[in-house]
N, C-alpha and C. Protein backbone atom coordinates (compact mmCIF):
# COMPACT_ATOMS: atom_id res chain seq x y z
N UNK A 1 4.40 24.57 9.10
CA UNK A 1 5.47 24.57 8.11
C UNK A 1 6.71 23.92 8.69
N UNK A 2 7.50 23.29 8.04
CA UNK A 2 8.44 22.41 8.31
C UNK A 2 9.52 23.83 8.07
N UNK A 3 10.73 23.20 9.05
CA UNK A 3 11.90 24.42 9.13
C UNK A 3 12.62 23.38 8.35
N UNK A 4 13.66 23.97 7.54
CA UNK A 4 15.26 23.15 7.22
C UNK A 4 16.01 23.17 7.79
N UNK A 5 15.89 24.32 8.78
CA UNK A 5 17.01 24.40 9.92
C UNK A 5 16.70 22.80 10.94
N UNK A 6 15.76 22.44 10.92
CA UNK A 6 15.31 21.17 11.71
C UNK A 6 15.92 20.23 10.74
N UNK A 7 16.10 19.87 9.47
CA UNK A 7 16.42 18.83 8.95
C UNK A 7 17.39 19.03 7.81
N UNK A 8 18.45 19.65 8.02
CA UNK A 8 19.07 20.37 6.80
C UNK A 8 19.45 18.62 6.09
N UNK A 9 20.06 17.79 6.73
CA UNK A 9 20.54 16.99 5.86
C UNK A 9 19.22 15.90 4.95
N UNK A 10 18.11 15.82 5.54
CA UNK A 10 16.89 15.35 4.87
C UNK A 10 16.54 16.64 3.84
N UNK A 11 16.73 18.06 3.87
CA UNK A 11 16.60 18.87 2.56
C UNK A 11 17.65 18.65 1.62
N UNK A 12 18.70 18.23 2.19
CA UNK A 12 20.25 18.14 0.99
C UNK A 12 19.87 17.07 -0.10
N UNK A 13 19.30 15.25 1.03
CA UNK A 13 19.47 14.42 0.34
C UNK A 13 18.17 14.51 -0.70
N UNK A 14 16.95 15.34 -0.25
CA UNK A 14 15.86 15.10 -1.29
C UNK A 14 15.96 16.17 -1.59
N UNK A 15 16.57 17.39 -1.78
CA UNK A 15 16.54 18.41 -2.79
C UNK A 15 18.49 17.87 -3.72
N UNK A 16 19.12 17.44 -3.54
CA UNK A 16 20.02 16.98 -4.71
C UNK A 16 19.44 15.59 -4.83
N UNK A 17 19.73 14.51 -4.01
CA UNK A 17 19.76 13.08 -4.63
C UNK A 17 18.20 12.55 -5.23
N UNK A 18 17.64 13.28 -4.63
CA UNK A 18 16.12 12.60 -5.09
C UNK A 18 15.14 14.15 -5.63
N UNK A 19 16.45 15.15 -6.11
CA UNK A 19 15.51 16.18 -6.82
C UNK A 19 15.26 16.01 -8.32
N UNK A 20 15.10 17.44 -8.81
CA UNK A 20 14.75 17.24 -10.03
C UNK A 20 15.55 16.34 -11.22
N UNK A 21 17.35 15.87 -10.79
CA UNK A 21 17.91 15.32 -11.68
C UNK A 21 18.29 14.09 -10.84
N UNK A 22 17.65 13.73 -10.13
CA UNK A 22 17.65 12.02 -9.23
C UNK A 22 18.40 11.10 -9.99
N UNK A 23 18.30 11.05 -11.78
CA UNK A 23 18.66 10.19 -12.29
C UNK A 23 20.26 10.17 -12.45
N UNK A 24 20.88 11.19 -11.69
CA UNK A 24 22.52 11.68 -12.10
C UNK A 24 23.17 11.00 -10.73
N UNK A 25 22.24 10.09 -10.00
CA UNK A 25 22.25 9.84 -9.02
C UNK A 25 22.78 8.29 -9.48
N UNK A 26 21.43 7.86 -10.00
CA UNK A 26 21.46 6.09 -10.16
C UNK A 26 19.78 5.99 -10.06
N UNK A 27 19.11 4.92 -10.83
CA UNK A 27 17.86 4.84 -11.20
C UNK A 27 16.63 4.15 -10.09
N UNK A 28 17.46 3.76 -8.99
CA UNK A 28 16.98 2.92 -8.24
C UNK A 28 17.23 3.75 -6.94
N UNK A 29 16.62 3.29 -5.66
CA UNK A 29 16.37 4.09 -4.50
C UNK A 29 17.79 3.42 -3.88
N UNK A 30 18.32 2.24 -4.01
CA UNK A 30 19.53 1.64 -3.22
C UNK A 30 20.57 2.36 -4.54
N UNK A 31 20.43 2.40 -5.40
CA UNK A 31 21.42 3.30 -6.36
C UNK A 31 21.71 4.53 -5.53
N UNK A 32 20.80 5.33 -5.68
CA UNK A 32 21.06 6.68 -5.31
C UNK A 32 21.13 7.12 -3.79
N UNK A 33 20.89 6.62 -2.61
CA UNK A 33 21.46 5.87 -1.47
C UNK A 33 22.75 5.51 -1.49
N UNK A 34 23.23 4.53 -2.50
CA UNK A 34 24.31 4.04 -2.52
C UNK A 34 25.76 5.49 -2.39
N UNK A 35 25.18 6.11 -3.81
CA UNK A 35 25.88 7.35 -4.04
C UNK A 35 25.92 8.37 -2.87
N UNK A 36 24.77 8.50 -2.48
CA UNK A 36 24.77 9.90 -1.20
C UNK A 36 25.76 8.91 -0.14
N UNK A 37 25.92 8.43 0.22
CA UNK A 37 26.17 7.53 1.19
C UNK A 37 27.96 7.56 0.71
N UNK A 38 28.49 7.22 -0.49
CA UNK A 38 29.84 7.63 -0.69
C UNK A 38 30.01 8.78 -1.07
N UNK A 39 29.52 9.89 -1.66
CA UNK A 39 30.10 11.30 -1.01
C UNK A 39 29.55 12.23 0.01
N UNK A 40 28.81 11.22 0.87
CA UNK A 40 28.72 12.04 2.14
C UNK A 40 29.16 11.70 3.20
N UNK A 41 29.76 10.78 3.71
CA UNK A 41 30.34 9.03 4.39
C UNK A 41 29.95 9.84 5.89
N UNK A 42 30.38 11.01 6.02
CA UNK A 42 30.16 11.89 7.82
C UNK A 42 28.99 12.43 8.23
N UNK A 43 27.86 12.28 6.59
CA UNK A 43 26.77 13.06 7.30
C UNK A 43 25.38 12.25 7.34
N UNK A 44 25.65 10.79 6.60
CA UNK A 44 24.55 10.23 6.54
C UNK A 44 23.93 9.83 7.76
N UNK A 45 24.59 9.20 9.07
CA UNK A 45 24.41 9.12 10.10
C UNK A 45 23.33 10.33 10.58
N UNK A 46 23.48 11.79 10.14
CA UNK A 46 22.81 12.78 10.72
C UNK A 46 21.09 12.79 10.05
N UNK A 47 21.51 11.77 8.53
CA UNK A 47 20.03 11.69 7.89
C UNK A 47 19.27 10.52 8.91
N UNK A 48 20.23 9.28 9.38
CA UNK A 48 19.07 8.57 9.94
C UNK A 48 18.24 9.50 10.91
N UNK A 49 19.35 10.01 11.97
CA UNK A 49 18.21 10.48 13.53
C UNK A 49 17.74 11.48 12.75
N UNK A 50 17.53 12.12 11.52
CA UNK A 50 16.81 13.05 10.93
C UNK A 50 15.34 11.89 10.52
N UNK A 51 15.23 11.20 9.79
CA UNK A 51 14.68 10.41 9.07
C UNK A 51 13.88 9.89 10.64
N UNK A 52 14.64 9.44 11.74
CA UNK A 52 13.73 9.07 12.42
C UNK A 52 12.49 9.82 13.35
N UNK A 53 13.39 11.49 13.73
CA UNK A 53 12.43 12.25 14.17
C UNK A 53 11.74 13.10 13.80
N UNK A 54 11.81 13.10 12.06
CA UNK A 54 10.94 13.82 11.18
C UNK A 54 9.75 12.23 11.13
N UNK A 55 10.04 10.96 11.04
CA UNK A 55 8.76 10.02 11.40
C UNK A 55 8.44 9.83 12.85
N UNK A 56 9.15 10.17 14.11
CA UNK A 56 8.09 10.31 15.45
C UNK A 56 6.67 11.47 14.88
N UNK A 57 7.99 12.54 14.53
CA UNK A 57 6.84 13.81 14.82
C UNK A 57 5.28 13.47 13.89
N UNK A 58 5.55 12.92 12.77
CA UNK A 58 4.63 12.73 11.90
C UNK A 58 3.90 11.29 11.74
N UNK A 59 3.70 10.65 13.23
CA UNK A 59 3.00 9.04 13.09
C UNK A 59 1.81 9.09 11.54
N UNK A 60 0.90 9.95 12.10
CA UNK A 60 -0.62 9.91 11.29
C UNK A 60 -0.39 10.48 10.02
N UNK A 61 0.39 11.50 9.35
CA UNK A 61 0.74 12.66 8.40
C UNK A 61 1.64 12.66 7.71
N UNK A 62 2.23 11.47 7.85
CA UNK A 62 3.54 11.26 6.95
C UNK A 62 3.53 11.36 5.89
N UNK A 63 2.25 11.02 4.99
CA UNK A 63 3.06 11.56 3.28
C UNK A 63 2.37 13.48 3.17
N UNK A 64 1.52 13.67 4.27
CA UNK A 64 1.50 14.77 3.98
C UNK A 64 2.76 16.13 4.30
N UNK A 65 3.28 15.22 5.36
CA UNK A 65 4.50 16.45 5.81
C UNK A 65 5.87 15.73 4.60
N UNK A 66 5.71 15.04 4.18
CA UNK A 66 6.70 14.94 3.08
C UNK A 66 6.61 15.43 1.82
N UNK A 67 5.25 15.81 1.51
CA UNK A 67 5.10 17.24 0.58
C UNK A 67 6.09 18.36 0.83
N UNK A 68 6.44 18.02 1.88
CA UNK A 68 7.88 19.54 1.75
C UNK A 68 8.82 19.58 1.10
N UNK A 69 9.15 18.00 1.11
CA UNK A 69 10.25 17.40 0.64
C UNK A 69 10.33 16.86 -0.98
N UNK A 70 9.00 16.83 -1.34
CA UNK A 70 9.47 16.41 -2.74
C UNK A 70 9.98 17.19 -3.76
N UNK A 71 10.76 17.09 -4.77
CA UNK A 71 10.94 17.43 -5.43
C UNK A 71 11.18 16.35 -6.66
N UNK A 72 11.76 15.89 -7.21
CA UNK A 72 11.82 15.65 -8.37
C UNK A 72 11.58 13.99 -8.23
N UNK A 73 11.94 12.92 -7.76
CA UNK A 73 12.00 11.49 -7.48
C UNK A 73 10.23 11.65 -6.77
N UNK A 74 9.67 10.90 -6.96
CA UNK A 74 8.26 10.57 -6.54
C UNK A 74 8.53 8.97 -6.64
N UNK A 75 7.85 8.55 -5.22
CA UNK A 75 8.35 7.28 -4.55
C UNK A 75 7.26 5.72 -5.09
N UNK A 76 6.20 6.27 -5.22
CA UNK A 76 4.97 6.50 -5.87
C UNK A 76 5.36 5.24 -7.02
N UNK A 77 6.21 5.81 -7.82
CA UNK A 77 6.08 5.63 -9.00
C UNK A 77 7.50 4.44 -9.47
N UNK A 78 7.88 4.42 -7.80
CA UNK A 78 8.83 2.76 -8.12
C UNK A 78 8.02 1.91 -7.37
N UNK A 79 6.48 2.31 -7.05
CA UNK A 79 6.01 1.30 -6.06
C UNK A 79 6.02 0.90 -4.10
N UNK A 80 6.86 2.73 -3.84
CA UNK A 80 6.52 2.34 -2.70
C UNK A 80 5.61 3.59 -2.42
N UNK A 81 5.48 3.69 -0.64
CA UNK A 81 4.37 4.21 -0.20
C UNK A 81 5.22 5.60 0.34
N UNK A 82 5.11 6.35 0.92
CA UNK A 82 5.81 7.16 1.70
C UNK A 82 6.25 6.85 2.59
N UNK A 83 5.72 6.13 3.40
CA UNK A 83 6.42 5.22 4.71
C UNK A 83 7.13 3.86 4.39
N UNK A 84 7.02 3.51 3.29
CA UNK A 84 7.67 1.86 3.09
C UNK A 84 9.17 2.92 1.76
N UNK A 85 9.16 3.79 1.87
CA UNK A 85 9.81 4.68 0.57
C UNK A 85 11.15 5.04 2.29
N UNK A 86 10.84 5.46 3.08
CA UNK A 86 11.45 5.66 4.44
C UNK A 86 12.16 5.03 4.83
N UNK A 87 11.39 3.49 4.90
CA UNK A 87 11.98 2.16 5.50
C UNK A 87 13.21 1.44 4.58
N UNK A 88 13.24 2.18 3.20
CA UNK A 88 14.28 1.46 2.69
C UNK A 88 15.60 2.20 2.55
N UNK A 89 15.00 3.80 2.86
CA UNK A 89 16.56 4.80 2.74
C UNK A 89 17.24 4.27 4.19
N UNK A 90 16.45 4.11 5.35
CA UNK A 90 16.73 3.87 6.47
C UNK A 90 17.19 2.19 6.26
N UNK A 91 17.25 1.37 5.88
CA UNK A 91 17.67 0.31 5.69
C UNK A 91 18.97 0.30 4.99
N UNK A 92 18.61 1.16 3.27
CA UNK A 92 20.10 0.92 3.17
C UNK A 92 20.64 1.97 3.75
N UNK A 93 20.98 2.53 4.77
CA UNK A 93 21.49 3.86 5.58
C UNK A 93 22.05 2.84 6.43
N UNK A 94 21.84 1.68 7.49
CA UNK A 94 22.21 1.34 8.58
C UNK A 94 22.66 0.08 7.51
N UNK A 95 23.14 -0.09 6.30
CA UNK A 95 23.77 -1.34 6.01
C UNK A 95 25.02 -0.91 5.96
C-alpha cells in the first residue's frame, strides 16, 4: 500500500487537479498543470522529486501503483499511457 505521508503533494495534485472535477481545472493535461503550477508556485518543485521517486520505486508497476492515485482524470482517455501521462506533468513542471 502506498502511504500519502510519502507523497502528500502527488495526493493533492491528483486528488484536486486531476480528481473528480479535473475539468474546473482546464481540459487539457498542460491546462491543468498550468493552473496547479500558479496556485501552488512553492510546492510544485516538491511534486517533481515526488513524481520522480514514486517512478524509481515503481520501474516494472507503474500504472499499477498509480491505481492509488486515480481519481477522476483517466490519462487513458487523452491518449497517453501512464508513463508517457508522467513525462508530460514532469515536462510541463520543469518549463
Amino acid at each position: 500500500m502506498i502511504s500519502s505521508n510519502r507523497y502528500p503533494e502527488m495526493e493533492h495534485v491528483f486528488d484536486i487537479y486531476f480528481g473528480q472535477d479535473f475539468d474546473l481545472f482546464g481540459e487539457t493535461v498542460p491546462e491543468i498543470i498550468a493552473c496547479y503550477k500558479k496556485d501552488s508556485p512553492h510546492h510544485y518543485k516538491d511534486l517533481i522529486r515526488e513524481l520522480e521517486s514514486f517512478r524509481s520505486e515503481h520501474p516494472d508497476d507503474l500504472d499499477i501503483a498509480y491505481e492509488h492515485f486515480r481519481r477522476g482524470f483517466r490519462p487513458e482517455g487523452d491518449g497517453y499511457t501512464v508513463t508517457s501521462f508522467f513525462d508530460e506533468i514532469q515536462r510541463l513542471l520543469h518549463e
